[in-house]
Protein backbone atom coordinates (compact mmCIF):
# COMPACT_ATOMS: atom_id res chain seq x y z
CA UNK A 1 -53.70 5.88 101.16
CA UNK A 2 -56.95 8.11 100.43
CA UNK A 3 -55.10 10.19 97.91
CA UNK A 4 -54.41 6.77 95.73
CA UNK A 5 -58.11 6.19 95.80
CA UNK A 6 -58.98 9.06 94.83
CA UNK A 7 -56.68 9.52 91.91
CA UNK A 8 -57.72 6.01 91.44
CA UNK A 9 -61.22 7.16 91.15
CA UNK A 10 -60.72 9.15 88.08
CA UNK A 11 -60.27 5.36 85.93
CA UNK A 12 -62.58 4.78 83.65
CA UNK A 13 -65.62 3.98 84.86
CA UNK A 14 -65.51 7.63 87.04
CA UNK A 15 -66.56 6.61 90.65
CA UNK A 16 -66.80 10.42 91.65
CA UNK A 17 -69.43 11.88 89.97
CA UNK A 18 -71.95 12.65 92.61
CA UNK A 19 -72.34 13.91 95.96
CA UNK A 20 -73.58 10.67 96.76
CA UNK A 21 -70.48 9.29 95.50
CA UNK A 22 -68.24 11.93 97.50
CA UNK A 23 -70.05 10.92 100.45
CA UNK A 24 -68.83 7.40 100.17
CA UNK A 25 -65.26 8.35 99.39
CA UNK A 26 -65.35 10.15 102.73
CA UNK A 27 -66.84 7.72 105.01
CA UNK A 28 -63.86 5.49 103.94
CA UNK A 29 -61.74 8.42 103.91
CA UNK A 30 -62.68 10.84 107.13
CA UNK A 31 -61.10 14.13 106.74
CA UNK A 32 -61.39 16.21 109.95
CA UNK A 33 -63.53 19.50 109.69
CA UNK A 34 -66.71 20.58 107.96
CA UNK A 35 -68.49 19.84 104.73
CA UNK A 36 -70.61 22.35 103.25
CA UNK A 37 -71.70 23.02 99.80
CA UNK A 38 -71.60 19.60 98.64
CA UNK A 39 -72.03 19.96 94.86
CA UNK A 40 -69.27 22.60 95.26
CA UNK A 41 -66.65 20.57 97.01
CA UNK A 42 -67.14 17.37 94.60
CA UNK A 43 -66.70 20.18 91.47
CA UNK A 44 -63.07 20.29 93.33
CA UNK A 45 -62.10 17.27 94.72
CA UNK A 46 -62.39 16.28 91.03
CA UNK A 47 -59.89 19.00 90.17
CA UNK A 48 -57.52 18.15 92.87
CA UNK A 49 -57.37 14.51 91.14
CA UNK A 50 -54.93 15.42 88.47
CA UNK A 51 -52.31 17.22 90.41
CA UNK A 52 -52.23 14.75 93.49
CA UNK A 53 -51.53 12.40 90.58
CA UNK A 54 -48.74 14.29 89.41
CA UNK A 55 -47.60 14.41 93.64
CA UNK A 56 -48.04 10.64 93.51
CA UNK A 57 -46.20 9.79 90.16
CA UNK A 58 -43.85 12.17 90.03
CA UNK A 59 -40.18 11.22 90.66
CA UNK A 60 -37.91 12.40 94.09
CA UNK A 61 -37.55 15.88 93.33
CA UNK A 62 -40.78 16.20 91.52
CA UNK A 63 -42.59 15.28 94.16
CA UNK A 64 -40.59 17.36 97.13
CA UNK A 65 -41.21 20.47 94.66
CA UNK A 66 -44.93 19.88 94.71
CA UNK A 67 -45.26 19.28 98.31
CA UNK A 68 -43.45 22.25 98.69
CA UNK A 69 -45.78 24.03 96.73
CA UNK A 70 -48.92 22.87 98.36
CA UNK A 71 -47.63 23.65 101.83
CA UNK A 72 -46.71 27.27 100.92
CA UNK A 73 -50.30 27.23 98.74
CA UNK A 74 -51.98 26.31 102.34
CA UNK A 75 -50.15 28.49 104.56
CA UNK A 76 -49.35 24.97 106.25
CA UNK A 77 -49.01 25.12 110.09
CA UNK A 78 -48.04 22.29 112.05
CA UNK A 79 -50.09 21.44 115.30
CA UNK A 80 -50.31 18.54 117.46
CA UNK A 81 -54.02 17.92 117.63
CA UNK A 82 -56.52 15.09 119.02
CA UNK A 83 -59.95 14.19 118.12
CA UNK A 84 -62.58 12.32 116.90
CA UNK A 85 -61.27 9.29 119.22
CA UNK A 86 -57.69 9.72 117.60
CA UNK A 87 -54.93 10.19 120.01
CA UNK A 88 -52.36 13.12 119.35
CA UNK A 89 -51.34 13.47 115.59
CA UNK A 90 -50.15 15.66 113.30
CA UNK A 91 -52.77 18.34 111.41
CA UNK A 92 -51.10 20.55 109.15
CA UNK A 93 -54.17 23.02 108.63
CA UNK A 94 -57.20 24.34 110.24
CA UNK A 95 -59.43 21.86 110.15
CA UNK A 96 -62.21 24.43 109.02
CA UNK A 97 -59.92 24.70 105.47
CA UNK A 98 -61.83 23.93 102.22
CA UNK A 99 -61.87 20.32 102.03
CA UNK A 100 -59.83 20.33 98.98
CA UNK A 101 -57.07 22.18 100.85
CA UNK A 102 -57.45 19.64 103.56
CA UNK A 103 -57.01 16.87 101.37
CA UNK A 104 -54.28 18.51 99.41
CA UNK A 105 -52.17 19.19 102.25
CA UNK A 106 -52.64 15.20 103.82
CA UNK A 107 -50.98 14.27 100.43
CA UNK A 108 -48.65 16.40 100.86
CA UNK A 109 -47.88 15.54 104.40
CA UNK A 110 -47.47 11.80 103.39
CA UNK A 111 -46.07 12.04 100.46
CA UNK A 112 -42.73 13.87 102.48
CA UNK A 113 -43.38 11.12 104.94
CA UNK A 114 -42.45 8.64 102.20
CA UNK A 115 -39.43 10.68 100.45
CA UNK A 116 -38.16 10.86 103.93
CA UNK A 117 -38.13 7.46 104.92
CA UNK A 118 -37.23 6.42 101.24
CA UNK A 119 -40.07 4.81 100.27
CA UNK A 120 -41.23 6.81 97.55
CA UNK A 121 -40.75 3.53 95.04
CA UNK A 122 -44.07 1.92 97.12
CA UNK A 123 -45.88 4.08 94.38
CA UNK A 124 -46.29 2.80 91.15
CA UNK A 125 -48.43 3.05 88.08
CA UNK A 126 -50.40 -0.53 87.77
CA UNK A 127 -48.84 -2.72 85.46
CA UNK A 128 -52.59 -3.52 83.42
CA UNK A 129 -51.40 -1.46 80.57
CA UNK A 130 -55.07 -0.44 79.96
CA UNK A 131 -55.36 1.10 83.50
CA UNK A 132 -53.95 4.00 84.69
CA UNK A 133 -54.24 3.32 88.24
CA UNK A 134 -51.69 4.05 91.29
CA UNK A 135 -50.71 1.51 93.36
CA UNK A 136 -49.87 1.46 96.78
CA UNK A 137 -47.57 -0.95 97.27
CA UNK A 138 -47.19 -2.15 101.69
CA UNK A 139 -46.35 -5.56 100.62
CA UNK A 140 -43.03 -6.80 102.53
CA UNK A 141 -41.48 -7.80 99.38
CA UNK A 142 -42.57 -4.85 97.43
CA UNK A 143 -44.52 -7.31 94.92
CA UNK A 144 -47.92 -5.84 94.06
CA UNK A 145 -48.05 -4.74 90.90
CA UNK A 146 -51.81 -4.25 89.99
CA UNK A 147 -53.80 -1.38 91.82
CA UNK A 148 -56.74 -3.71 92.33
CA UNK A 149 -57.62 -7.56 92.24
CA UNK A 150 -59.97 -6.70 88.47
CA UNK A 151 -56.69 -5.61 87.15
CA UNK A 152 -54.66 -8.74 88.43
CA UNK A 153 -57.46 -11.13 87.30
CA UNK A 154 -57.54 -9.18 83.84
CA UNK A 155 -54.15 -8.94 82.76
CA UNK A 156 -54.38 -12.91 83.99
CA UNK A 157 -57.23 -13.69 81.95
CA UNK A 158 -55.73 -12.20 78.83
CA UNK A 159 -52.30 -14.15 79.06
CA UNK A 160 -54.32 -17.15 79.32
CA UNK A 161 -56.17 -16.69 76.35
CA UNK A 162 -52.99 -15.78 74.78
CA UNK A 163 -51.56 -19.08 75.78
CA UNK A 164 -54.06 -20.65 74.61
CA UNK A 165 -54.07 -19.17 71.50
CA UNK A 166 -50.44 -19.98 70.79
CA UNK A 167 -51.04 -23.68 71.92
CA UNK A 168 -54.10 -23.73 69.27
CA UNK A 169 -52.33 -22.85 66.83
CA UNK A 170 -48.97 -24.91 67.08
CA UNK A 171 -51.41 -27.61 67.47
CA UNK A 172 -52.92 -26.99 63.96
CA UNK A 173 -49.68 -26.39 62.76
């Protein structure tokens, strides 16, 4: 889910700090519609981090009252729409939006996807308690618990050493 990374990106060490870097984000990403005013639009996808977070952590009704709010926010307006080499799908607003408003209102859209199909649990804060990641998680036995491989392999690392540490000293003991 773009929103995820982008929240994500917000974790220490920033990853959205440039145009350059917004650039990236949306090649991964594609939103439909125009960019202009790069420096401009990075100023607010940064903003938008913090309450798609909220959207993404937020609990059942939370989350339904903030999609809520950004549809009426957008003047959302369903259409069935093709392009780019997609086949029909659904676009909630002009594609010629601000791309913060675009982005906002894709959250939104899959966010009621997932209260709708019950599946709002797949989101979770990563269990590295020194990360404040989202994770996404598609797994079939709704396992994944770390919102990247670094934060598996750290939280790892450090049980090891504690291990070991406990093993040292009951050795010495």
């Amino acid at each position: 889910m773009a929103a995820v990374a982008l929240v994500n990106s917000a974790e220490a060490p920033d990853s959205l700090t440039t145009p350059d870097d917004l650039d990236a984000f949306l090649a991964a990403h594609p939103y439909a519609g125009p960019r202009v005013r790069p420096a401009a639009e990075l100023a607010g996808v940064r903003r938008l981090r913090r309450p798609l977070r909220e959207l993404l952590t937020g609990g059942r009704e939370e989350a339904a009252r903030l999609v809520n709010r950004i549809f009426t926010e957008h003047s959302v307006r369903l259409q069935l729409v093709r392009h780019d080499g997609w086949d029909y799908h659904l676009h909630a607003v002009d594609a010629r939006a601000p791309l913060t408003g675009r982005i906002a209102v894709a959250t939104a859209m899959a966010v009621a996807d997932l209260i709708r199909a019950g599946e709002l649990g797949r989101l979770s804060i990563c269990a590295d308690r020194t990360c404040g990641g989202i994770v996404v998680d598609l797994s079939r036995n709704r396992s994944r618990r770390f919102c990247s491989v670094a934060c598996g392999n750290r939280v790892a690392a450090a049980a090891y050493r504690s291990r070991k540490r406990d093993d040292d000293a009951e050795a010495n003991s």
